[in-house]
Protein backbone atom coordinates (compact mmCIF):
# COMPACT_ATOMS: atom_id res chain seq x y z
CA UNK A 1 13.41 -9.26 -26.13
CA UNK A 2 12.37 -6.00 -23.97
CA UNK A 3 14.54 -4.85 -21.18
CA UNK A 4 13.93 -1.13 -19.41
CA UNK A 5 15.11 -0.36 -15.89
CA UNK A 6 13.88 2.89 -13.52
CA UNK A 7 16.00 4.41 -10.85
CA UNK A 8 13.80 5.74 -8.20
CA UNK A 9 16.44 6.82 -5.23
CA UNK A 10 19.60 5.08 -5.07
CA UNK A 11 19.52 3.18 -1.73
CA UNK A 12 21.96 4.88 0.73
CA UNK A 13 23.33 4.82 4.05
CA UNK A 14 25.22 8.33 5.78
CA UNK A 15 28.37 7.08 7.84
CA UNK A 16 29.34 9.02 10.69
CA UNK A 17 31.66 9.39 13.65
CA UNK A 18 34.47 11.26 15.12
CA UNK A 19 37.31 11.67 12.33
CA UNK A 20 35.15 9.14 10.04
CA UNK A 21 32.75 9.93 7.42
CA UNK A 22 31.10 8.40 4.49
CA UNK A 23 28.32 7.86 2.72
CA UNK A 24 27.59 4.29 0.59
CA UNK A 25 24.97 3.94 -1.76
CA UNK A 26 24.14 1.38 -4.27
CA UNK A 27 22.28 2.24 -8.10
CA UNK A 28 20.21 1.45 -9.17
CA UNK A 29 17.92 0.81 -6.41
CA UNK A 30 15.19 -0.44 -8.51
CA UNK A 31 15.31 -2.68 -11.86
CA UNK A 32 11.98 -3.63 -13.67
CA UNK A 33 13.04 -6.37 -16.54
CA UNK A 34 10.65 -7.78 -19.08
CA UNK A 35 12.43 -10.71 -20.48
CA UNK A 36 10.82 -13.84 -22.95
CA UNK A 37 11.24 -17.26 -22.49
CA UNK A 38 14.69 -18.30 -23.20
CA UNK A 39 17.06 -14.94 -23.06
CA UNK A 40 18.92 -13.42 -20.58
CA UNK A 41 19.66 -9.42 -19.93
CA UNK A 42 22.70 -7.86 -18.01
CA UNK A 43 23.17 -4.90 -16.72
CA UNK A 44 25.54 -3.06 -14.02
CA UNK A 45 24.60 -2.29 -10.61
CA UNK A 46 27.53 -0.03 -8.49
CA UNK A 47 28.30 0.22 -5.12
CA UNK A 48 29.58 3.91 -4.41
CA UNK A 49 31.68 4.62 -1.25
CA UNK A 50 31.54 8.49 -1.36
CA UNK A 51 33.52 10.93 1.32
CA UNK A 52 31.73 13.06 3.62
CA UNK A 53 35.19 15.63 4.32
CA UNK A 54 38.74 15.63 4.29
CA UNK A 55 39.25 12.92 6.41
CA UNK A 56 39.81 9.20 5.97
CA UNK A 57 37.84 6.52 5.80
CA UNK A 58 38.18 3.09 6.44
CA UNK A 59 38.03 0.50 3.31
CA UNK A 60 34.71 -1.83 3.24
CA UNK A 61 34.22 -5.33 2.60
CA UNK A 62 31.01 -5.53 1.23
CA UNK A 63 29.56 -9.67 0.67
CA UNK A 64 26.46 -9.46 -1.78
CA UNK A 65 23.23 -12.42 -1.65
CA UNK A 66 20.19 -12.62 -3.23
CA UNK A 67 16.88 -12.36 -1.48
CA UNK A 68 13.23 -12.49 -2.33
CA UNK A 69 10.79 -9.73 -1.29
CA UNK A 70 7.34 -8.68 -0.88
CA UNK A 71 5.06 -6.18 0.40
CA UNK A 72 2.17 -5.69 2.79
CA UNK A 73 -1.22 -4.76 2.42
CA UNK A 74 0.22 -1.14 3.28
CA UNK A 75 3.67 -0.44 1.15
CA UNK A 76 5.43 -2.04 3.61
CA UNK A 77 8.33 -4.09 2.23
CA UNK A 78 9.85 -7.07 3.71
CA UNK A 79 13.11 -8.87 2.76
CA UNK A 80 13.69 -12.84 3.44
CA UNK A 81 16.26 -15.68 2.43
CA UNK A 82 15.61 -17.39 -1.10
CA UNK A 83 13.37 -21.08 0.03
CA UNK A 84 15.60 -24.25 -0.27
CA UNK A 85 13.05 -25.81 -2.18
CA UNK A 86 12.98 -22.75 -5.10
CA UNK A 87 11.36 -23.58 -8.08
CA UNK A 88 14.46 -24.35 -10.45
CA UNK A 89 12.01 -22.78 -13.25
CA UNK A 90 12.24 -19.75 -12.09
CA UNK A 91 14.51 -16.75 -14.04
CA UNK A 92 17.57 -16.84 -11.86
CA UNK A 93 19.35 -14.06 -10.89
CA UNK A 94 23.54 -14.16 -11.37
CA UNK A 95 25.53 -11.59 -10.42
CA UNK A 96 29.62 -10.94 -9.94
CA UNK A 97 31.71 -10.35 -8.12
CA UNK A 98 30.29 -11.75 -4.78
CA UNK A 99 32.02 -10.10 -2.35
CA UNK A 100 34.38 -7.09 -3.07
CA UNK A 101 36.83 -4.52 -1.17
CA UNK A 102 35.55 -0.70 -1.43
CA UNK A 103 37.83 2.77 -0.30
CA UNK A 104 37.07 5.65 -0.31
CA UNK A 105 36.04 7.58 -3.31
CA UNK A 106 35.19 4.26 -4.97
CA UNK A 107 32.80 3.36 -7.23
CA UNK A 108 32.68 -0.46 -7.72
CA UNK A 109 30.53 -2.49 -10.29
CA UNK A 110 28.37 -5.55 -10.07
CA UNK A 111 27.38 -7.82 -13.39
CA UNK A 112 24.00 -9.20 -12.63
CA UNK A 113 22.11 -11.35 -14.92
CA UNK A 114 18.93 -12.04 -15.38
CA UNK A 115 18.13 -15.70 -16.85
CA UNK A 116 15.07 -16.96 -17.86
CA UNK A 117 14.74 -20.47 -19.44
CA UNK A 118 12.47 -21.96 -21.66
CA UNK A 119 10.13 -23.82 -18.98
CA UNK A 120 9.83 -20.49 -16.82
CA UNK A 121 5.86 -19.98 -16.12
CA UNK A 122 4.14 -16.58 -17.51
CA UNK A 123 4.21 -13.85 -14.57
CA UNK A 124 5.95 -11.59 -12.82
CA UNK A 125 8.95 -12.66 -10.25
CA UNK A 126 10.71 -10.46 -7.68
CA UNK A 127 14.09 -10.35 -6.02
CA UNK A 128 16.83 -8.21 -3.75
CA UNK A 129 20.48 -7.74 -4.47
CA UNK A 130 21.56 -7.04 -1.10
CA UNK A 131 24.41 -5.93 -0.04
CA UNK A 132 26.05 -5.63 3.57
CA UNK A 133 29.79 -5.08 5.01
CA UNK A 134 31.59 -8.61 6.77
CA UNK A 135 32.36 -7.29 10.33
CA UNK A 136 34.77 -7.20 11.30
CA UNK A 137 36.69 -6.77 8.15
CA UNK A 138 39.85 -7.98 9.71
CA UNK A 139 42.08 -7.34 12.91
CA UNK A 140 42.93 -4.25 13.85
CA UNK A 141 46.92 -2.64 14.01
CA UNK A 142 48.44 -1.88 17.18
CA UNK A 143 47.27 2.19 17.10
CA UNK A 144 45.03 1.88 14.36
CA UNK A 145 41.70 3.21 13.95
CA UNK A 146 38.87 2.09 12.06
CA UNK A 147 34.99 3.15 12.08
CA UNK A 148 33.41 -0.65 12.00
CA UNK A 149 29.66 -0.18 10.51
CA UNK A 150 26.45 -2.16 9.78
CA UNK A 151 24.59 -1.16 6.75
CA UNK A 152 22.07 -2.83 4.59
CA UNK A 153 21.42 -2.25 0.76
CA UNK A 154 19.89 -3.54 -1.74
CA UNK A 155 18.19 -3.17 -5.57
CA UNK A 156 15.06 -4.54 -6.04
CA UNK A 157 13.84 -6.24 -8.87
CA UNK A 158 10.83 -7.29 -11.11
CA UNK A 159 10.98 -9.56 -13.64
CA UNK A 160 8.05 -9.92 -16.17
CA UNK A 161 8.12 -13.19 -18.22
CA UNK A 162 5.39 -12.25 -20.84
CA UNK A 163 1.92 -12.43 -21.56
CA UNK A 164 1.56 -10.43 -18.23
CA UNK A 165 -2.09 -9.33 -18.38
CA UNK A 166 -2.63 -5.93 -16.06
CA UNK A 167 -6.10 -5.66 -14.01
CA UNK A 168 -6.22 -3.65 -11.02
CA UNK A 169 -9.84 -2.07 -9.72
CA UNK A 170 -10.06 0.54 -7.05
CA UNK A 171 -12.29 -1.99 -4.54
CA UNK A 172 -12.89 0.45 -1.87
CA UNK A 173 -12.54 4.88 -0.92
CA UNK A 174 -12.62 5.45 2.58
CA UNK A 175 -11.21 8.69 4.76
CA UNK A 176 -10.48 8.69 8.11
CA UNK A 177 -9.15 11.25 10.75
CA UNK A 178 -6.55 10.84 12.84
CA UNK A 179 -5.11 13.21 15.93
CA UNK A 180 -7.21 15.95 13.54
CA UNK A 181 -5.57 14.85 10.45
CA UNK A 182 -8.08 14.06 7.26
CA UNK A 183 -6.73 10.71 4.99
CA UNK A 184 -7.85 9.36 2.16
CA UNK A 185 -7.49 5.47 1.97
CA UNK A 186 -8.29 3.70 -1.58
CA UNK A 187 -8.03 -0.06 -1.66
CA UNK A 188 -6.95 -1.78 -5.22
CA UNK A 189 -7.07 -5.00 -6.24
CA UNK A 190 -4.85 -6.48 -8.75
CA UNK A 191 -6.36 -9.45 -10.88
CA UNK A 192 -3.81 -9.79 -13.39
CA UNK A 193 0.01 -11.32 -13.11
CA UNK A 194 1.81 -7.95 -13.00
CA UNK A 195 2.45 -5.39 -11.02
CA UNK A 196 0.84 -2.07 -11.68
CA UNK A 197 1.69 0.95 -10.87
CA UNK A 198 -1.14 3.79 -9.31
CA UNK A 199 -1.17 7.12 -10.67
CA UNK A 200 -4.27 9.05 -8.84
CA UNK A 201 -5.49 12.54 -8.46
CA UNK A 202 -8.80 13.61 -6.26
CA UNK A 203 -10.85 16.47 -5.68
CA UNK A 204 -12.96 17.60 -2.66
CA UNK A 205 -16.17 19.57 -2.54
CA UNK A 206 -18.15 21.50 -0.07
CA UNK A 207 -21.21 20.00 0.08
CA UNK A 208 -25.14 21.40 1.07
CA UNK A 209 -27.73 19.05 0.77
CA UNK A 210 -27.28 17.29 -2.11
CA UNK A 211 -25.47 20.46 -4.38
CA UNK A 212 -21.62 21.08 -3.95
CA UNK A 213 -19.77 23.65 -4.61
CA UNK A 214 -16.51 24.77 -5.91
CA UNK A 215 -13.52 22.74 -5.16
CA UNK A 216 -11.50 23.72 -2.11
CA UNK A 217 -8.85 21.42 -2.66
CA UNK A 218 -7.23 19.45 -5.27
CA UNK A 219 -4.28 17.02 -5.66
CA UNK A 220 -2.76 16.65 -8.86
CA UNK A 221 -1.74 13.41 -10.30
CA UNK A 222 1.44 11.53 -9.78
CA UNK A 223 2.53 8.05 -8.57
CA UNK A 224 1.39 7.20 -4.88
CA UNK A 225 2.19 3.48 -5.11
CA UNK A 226 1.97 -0.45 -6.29
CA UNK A 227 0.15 -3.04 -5.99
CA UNK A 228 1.85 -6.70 -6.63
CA UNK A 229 -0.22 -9.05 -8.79
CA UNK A 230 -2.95 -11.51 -6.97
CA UNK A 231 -3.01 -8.85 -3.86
CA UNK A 232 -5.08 -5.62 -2.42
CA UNK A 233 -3.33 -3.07 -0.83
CA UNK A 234 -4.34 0.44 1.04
CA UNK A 235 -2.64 3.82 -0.16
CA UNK A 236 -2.68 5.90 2.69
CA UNK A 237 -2.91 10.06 1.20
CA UNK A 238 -3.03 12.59 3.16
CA UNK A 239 -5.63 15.69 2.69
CA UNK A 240 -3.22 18.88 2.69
CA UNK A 241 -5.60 21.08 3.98
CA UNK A 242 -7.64 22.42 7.23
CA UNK A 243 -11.33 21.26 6.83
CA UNK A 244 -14.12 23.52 8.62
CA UNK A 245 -16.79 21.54 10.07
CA UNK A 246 -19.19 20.45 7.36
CA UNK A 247 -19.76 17.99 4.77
CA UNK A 248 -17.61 17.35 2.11
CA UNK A 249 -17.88 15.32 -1.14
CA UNK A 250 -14.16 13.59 -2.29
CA UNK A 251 -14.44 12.97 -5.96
CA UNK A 252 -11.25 10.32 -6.54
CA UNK A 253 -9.14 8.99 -9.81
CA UNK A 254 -6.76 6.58 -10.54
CA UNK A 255 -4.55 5.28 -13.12
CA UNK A 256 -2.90 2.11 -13.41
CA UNK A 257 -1.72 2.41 -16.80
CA UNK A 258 -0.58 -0.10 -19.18
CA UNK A 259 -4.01 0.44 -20.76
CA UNK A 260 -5.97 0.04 -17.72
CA UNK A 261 -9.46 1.57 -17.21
CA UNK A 262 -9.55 4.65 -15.42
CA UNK A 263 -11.31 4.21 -11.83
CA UNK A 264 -13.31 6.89 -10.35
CA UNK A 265 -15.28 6.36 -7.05
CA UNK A 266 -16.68 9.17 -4.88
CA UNK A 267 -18.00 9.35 -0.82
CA UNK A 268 -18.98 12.05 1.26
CA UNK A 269 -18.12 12.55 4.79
CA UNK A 270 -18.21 15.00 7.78
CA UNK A 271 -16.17 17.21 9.71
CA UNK A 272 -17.84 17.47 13.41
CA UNK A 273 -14.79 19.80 13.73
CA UNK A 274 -12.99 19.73 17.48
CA UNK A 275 -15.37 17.33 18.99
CA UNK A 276 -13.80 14.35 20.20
CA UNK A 277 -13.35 11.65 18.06
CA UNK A 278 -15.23 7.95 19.30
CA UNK A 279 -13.38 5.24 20.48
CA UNK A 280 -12.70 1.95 18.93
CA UNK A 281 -15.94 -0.32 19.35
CA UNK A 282 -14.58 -3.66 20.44
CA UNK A 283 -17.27 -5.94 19.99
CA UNK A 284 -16.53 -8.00 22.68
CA UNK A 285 -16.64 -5.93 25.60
CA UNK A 286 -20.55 -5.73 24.38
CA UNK A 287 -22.86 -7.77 26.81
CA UNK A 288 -22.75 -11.68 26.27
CA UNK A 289 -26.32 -11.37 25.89
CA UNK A 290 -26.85 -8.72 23.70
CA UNK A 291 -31.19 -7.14 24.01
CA UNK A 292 -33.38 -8.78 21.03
CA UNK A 293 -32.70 -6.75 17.75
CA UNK A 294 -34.28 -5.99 14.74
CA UNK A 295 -33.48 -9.08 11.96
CA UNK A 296 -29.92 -8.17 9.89
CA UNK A 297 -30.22 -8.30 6.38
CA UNK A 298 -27.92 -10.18 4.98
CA UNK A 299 -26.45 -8.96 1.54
CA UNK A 300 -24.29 -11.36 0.74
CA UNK A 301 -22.99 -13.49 -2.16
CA UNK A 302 -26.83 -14.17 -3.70
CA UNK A 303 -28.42 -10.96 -2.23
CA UNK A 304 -27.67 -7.14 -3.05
CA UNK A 305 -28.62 -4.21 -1.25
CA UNK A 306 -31.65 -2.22 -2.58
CA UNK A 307 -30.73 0.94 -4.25
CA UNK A 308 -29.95 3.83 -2.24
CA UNK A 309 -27.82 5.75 0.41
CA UNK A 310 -26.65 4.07 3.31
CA UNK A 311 -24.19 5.10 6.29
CA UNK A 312 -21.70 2.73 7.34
CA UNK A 313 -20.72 2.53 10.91
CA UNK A 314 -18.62 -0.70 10.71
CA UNK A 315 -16.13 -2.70 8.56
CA UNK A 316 -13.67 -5.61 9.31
CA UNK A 317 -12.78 -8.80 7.38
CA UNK A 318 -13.99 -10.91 10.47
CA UNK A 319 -17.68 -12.47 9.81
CA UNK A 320 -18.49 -12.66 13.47
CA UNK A 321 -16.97 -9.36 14.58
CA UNK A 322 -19.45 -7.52 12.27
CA UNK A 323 -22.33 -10.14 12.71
CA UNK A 324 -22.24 -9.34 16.49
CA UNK A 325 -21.44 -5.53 15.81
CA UNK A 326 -24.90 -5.34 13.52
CA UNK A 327 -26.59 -7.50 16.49
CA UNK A 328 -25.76 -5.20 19.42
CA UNK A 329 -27.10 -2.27 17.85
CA UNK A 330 -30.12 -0.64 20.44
CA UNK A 331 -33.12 -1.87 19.46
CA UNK A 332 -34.55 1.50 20.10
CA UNK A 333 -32.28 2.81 16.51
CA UNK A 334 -35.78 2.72 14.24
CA UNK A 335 -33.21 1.91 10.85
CA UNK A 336 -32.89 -0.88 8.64
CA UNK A 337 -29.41 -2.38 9.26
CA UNK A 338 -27.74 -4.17 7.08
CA UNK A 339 -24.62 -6.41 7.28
CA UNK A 340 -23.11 -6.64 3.54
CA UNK A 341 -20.13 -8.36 2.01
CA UNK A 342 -18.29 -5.92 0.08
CA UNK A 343 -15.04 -8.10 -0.96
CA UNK A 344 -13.25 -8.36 1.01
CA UNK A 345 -14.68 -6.73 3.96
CA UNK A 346 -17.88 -7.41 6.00
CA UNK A 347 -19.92 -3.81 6.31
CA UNK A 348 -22.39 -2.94 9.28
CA UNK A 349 -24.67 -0.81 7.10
CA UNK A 350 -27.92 1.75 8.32
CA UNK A 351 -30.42 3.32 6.55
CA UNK A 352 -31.23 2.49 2.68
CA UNK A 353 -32.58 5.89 1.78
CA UNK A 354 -33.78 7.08 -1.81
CA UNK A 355 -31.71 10.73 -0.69
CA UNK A 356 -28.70 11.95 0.00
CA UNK A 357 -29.79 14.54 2.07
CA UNK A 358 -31.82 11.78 4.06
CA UNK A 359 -28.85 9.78 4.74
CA UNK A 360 -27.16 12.80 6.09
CA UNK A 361 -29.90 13.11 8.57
CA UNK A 362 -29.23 9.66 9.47
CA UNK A 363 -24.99 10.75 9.84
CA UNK A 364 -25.82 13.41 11.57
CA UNK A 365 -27.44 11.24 14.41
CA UNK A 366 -25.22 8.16 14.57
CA UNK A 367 -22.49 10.78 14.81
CA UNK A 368 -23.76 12.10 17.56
CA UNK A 369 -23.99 8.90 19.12
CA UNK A 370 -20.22 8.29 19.31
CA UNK A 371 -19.80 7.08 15.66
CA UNK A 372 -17.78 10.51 14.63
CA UNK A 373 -16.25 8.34 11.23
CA UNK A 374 -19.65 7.35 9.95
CA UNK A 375 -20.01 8.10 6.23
CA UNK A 376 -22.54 7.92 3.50
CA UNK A 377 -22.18 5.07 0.82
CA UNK A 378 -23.95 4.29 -2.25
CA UNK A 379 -25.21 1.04 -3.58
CA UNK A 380 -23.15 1.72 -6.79
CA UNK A 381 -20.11 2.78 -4.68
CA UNK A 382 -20.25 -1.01 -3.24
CA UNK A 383 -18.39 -3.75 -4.67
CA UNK A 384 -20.68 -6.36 -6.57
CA UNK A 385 -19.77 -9.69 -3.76
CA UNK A 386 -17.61 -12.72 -5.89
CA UNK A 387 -19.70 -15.14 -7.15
């Protein structure tokens, strides 16, 4: 049996009112258990009621539950009541004492248990101590005074039931600017029953033609996030620096650990510098009847793309949305277009050049026709579609 837990920040709250201060925390705020078949691991978690000056504070009666947890397709995480219908195979999670009184200068302690039986499925399960005060805690004295608070903490937990098997691929690299701010977006996908935590560092370039030159920025490696098992999620990184208008080549890395590949993928894009950026193209304020186009390709689950340099002007997960994007293009645009599936996003494609430097060409002009966040993509940079 393997047990390990990692305090990231303790989950806090800062109390604070006339005469009243306080601050309540509760460690650790994180717990990652692996745990076989059939054992059980305890540990402590503490609820600390620290002063913030001289003054008094009023005692807290703090109830603790357990809640399940998950997170979005962008880091954002979301607390909800354990199901009625939970799997009874699943490791429960025991803990003690369920409610408790706190002062002052306390530092109370929670026994929580992690038990997994023998009929508990291979994977990775996660759940929330949380704990919150019971207002009101009781009546008050004639004269009395009392600061009555709401505050909501919690430790978060994964529990790994071995064999977890780790794969997580970087599935897309995009940047995009925002009120004059460059970010770098990669996508992962995790195929394996574990969570996995991303390590990445990057690199960007000056580029002319198809040479770059010395790096003008760099960002070295530490954690920027995780990705729960069977899901894709964006990592949203700001670039830390002021671009001048040009084109620039991002070389990107990432580590997932736990002997995972590294993943590398690289684009290039272009700073127009000040010039106002292009609205969001809602397909359907286009014409009902859009003018007679040039035939899409379609790239699609059979098909691939031939080999080359493309600029993409579109992306959504909506089939339509991009089908009628790639169809309302001007007639009068003399460029292959090309509507790919690039899991799991649809991609209005232009161009197909054997170049780099041709492709920028191509940039250059469907930037100047409103599509400022146009990039360059490779065939090789593209996802091979799910067959």
């Amino acid at each position: 049996m393997r047990y390990s837990y990692c305090v990231l920040t303790a989950a806090s709250i800062l109390l604070a009112c006339p005469a009243y201060g306080g601050n309540v925390s509760i460690m650790p705020s994180l717990i990652e258990a692996t745990i076989e078949r059939g054992r059980d691991q305890t540990t402590l978690v503490q609820i600390i009621y620290s002063k913030d000056g001289p003054e008094d504070t009023a005692p807290l009666r703090i109830a603790l539950s357990e809640e399940q947890w998950d997170m979005d397709r962008i880091g954002q995480v979301s607390f909800s009541p354990q199901p009625a219908d939970r799997n009874p195979h699943d490791p429960r999670i025991v803990f003690s004492p369920s409610e408790l009184e706190i002062r002052p200068g306390e530092t109370m302690e929670v026994r929580l248990s992690i038990i997994v039986s023998d009929s508990t499925v291979a994977g990775e399960y996660r759940s929330a101590l949380i704990a919150e005060p019971r207002i009101p805690y009781k009546p008050l004295e004639q004269g009395e005074r009392r600061l009555q608070m709401r505050l909501r903490l919690s430790t978060i937990l994964y529990v790994e039931v071995p064999r977890i098997e780790h794969d997580v691929e970087l599935a897309g690299l995009r940047v995009d600017r925002v009120e004059g701010q460059w970010n770098v977006i990669p996508e992962f996908r995790n195929n394996g029953n574990g969570h996995t935590r991303i390590f990445d560092w990057l690199e960007l370039y000056p580029l002319t033609g198809d040479d770059r030159g010395e790096a003008i920025y760099s960002k070295e490696m530490d954690e920027s996030g995780v990705v729960l098992p069977g899901r894709t999620r964006e990592i949203h990184e700001k670039l830390l620096v002021e671009l001048p208008p040009g084109d620039f080549l991002l070389v990107y890395r990432a580590d997932g650990g736990r002997d995972s590949p590294l993943m590398e993928g690289e684009l290039s894009f272009t700073n127009f510098g000040d010039a106002p950026e292009a609205d969001t193209i809602d397909v359907d304020d286009q014409p009902e009847e859009a003018p007679e186009t040039k035939p899409v390709i379609i790239a699609g689950v059979r098909d691939r793309l031939s080999d080359g340099y493309w600029v993409q002007l579109f992306a959504t997960d909506d089939y339509e949305r991009a089908h009628d994007f790639a169809e309302a293009i001007d007639p009068s645009f003399k460029e292959t277009v090309s509507l790919h599936y690039d899991e799991p996003h649809y991609k209005v494609l232009v161009g197909g050049y054997s170049t780099r430097t041709e492709a920028q060409d191509l940039r250059v002009r469907v930037a100047a026709s409103g599509f400022q966040e146009a990039w360059i993509v490779r065939t090789s940079e593209l996802n091979s579609p799910s067959r």
